[in-house]
N, C-alpha and C. Protein backbone atom coordinates (compact mmCIF):
# COMPACT_ATOMS: atom_id res chain seq x y z
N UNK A 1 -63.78 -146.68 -31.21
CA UNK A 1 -65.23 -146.78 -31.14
C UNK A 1 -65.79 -146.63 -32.56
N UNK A 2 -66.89 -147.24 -32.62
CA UNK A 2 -67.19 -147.69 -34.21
C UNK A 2 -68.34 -146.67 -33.99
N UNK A 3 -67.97 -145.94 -35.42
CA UNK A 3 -69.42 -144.55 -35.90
C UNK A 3 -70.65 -145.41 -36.04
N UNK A 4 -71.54 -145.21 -35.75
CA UNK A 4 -73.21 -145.38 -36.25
C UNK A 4 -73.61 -144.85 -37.73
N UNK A 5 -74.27 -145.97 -38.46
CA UNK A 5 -74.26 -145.76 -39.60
C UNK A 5 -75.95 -146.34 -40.10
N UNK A 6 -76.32 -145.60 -41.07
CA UNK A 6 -77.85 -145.92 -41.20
C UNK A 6 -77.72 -146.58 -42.75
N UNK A 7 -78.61 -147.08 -42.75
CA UNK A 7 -78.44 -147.90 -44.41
C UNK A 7 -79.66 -147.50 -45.07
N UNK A 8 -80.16 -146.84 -45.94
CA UNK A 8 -81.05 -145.91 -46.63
C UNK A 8 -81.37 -146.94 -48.00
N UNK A 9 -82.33 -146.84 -48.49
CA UNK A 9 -83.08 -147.77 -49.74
C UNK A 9 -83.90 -146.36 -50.59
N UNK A 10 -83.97 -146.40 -51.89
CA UNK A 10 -84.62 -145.78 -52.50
C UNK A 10 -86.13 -146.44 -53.18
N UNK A 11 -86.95 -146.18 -52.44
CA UNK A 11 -88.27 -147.00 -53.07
C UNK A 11 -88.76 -146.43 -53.72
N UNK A 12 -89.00 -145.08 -54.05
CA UNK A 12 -89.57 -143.83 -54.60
C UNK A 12 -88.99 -143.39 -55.80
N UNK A 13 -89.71 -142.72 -57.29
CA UNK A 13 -89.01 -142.35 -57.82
C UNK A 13 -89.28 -140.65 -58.04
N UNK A 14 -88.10 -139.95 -58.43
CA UNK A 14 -87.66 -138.54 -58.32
C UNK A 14 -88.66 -137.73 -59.36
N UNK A 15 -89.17 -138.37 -60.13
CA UNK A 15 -89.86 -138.36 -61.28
C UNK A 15 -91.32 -137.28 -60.99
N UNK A 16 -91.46 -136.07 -61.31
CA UNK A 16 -92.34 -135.32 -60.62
C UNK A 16 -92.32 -134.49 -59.19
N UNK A 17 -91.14 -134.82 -59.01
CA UNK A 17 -91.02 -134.42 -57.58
C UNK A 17 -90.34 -133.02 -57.55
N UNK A 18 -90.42 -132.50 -56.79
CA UNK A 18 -89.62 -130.93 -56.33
C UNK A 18 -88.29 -130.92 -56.70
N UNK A 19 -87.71 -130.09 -57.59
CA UNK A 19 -86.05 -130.11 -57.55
C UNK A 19 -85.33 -129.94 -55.95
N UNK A 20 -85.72 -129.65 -55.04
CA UNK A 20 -85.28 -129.95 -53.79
C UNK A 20 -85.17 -131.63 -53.11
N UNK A 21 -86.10 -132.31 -53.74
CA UNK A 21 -86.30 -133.76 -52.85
C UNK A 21 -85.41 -134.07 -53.86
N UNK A 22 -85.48 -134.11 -54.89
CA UNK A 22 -84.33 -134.22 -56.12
C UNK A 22 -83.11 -133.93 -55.37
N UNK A 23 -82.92 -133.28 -55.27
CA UNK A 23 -81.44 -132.80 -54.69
C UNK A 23 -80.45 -133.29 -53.48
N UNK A 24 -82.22 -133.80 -52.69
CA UNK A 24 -81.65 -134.32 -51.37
C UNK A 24 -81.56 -135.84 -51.71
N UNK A 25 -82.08 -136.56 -52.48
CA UNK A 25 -81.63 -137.63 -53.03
C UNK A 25 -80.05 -138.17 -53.29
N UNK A 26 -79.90 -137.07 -54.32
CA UNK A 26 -78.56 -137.23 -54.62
C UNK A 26 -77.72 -136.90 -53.86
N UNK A 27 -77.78 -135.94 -52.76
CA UNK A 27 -77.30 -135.33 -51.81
C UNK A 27 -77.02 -136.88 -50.85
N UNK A 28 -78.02 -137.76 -50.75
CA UNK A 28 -78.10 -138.67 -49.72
C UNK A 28 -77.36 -140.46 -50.65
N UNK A 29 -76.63 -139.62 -51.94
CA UNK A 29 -76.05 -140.77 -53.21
C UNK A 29 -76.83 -141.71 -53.33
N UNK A 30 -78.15 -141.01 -53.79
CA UNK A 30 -79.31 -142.15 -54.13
C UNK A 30 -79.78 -141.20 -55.10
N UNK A 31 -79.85 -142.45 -56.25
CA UNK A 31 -80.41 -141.73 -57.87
C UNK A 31 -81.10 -142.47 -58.87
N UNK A 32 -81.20 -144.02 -58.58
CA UNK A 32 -81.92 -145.03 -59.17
C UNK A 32 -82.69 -145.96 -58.04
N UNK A 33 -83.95 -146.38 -58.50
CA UNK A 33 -84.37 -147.48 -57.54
C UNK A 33 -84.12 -148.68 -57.20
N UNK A 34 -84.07 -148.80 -55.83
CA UNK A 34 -83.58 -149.54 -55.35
C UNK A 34 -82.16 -149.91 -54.58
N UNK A 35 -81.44 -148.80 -54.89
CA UNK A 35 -80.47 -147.87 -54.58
C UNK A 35 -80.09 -147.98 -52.89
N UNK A 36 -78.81 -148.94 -52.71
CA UNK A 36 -78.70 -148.66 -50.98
C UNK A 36 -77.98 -147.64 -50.59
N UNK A 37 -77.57 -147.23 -49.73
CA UNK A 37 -76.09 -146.30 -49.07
C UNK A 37 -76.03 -146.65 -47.76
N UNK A 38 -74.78 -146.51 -47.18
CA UNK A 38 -74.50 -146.59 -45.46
C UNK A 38 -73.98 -145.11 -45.74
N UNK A 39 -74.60 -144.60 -44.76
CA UNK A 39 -74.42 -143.20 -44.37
C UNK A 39 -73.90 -143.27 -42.99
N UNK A 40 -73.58 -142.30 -42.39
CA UNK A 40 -73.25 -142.01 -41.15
C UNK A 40 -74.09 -141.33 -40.53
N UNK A 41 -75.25 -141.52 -39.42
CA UNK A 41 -75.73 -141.50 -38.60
C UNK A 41 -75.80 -140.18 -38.06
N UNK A 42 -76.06 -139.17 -38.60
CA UNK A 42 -75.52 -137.94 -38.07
C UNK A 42 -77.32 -136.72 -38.34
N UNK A 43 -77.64 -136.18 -37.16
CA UNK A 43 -78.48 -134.86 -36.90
C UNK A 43 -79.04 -134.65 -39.06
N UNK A 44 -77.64 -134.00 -39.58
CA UNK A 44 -77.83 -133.88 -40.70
C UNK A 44 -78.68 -134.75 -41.98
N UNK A 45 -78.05 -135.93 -41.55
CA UNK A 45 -78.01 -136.72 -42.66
C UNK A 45 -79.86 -137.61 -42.66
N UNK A 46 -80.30 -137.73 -40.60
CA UNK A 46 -81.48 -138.00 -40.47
C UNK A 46 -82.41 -137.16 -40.87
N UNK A 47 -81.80 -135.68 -41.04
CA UNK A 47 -83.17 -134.52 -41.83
C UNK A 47 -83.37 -134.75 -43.07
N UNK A 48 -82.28 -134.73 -43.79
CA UNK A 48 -82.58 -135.35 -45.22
C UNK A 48 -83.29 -135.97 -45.52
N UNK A 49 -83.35 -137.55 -44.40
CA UNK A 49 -83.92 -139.06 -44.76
C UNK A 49 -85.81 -138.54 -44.29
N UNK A 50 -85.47 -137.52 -43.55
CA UNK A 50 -87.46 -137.18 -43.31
C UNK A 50 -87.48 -136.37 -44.23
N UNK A 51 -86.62 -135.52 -45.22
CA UNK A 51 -87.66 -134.39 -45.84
C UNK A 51 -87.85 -135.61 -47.37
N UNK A 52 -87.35 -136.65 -47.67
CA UNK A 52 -87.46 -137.34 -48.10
C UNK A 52 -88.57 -139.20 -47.63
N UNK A 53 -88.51 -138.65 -46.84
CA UNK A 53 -89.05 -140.31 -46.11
C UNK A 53 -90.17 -141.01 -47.31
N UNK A 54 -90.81 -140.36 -47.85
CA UNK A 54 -91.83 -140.71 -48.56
C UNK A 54 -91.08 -141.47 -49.57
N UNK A 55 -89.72 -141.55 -50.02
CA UNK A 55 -89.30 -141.90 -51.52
C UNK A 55 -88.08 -143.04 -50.70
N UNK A 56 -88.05 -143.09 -49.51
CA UNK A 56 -86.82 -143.69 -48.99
C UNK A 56 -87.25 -144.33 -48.38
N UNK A 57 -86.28 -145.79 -47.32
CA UNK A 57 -86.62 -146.64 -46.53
C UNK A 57 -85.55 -146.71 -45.37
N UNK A 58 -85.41 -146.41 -44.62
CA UNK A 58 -84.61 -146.95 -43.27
C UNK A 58 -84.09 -149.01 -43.46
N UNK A 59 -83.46 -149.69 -44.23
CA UNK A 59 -82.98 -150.88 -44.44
C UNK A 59 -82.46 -151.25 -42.83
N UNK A 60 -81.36 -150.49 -42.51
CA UNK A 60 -80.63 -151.10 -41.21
C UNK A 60 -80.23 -149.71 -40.76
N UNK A 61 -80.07 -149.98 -39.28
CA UNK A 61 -79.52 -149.06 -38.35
C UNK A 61 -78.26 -149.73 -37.87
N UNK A 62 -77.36 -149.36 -37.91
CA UNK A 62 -76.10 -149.93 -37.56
C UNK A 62 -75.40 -149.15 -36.45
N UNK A 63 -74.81 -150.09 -35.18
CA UNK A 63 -74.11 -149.35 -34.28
C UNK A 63 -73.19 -148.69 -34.00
């Protein structure tokens, strides 16, 4: 069975921002704009993408 995986975009830049959203950036291997990742779909990884949502984009949801 194939993991669920989310595909994350960086639209936002880190520039002024809280060393925490900072952190969860890189935390989420996003550090320049424009920046994709496939992540894995997981409780964790969707808190990140909201305490961030403002600087990030949801690209694809994958099954």
């Amino acid at each position: 069975m194939a993991e669920k995986t989310v595909t994350v975009e960086q639209i936002g830049s880190p520039i002024r921002r809280p060393k925490n959203q900072r952190a969860t950036l890189v935390g989420l291997g996003l550090n320049k704009m424009h920046r994709r990742r496939t992540l894995p779909d997981t409780p964790a990884i969707r808190g990140m993408i909201a305490k961030v949502s403002h600087l990030v984009r949801v690209v694809d949801e994958g099954r």
